[in-house]
Protein backbone atom coordinates (compact mmCIF):
# COMPACT_ATOMS: atom_id res chain seq x y z
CA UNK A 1 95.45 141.95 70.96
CA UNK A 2 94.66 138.70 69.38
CA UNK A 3 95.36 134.92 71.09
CA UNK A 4 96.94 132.35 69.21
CA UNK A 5 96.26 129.12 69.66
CA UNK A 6 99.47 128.31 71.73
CA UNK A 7 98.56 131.41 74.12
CA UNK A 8 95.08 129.47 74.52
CA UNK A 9 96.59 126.14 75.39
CA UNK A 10 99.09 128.03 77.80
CA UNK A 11 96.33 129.33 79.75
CA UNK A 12 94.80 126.22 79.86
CA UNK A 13 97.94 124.57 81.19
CA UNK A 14 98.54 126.95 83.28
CA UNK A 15 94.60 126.70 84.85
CA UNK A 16 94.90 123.23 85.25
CA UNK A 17 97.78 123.32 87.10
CA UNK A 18 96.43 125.70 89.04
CA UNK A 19 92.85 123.51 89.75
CA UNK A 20 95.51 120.53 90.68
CA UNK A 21 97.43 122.89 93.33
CA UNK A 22 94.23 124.13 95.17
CA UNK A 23 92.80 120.74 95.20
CA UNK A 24 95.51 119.70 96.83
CA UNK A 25 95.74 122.44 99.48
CA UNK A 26 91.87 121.40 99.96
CA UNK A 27 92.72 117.99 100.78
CA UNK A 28 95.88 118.79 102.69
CA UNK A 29 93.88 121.27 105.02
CA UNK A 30 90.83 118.89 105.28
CA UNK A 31 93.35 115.73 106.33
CA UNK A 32 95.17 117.89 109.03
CA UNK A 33 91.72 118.77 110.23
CA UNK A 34 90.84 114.93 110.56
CA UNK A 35 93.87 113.91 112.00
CA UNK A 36 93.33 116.76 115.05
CA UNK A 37 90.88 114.36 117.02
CA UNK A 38 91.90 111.58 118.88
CA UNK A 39 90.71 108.17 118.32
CA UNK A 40 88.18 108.37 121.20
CA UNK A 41 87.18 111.31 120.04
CA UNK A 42 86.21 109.88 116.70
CA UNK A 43 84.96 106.85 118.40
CA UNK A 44 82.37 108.95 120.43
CA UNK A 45 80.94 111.04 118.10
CA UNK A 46 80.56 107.86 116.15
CA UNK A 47 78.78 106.40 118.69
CA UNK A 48 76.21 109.42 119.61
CA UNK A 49 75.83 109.38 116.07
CA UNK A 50 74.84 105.37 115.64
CA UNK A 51 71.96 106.62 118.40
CA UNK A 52 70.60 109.23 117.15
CA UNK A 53 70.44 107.35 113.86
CA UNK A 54 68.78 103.82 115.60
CA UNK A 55 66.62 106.11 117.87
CA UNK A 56 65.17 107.37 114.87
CA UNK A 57 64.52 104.51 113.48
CA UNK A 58 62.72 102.44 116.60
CA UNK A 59 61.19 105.87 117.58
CA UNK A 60 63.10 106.09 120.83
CA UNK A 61 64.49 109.20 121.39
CA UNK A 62 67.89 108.13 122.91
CA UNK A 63 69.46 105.05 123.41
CA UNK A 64 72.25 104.26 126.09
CA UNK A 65 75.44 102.70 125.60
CA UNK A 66 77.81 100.64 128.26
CA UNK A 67 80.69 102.51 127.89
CA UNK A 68 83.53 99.83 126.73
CA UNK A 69 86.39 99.27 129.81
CA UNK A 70 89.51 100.03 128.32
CA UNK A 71 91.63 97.06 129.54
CA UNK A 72 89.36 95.20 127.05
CA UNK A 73 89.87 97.46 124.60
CA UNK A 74 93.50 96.82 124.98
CA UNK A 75 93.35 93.17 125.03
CA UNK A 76 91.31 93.57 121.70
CA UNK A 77 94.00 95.61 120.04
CA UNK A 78 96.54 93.07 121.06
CA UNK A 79 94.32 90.05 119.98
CA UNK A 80 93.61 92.01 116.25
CA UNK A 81 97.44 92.91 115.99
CA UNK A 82 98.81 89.09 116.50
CA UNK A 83 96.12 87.97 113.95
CA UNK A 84 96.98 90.33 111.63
């Protein structure tokens, strides 16, 4: 069986299409995966990382944080909303 050239440039079509459907299944899975933590969640593991990076770096081997009260966290989100 020989290919002609517009069998060739079907399968190419028809690859690419398929390379643009599983990239977007990649991306689809990978954003429901981010959106699964919570803000503090993300905000913590932020943090510990931010340590472990700055410990490193003034040879300290772990640094603590004053945990932030949330009543001025919500006074901050209200102050960054109006401005905004």
């Amino acid at each position: 069986m020989t290919l002609r050239a517009s069998h060739i440039w079907k399968l190419v079509g028809l690859a690419g299409v398929m390379g643009v459907a599983a990239t977007g299944v990649l991306a689809a899975r990978n954003e429901r995966t981010r959106r699964a933590y919570s803000p503090d969640e993300i905000r913590s593991v932020l943090h510990e990382r931010y340590t472990q990076a700055y410990a490193k770096q003034s040879v300290q081997e772990e640094i603590e944080l004053e945990p932030v009260p949330s009543a001025l966290r919500r006074r901050m989100k209200k102050l960054i909303r109006r401005r905004s």
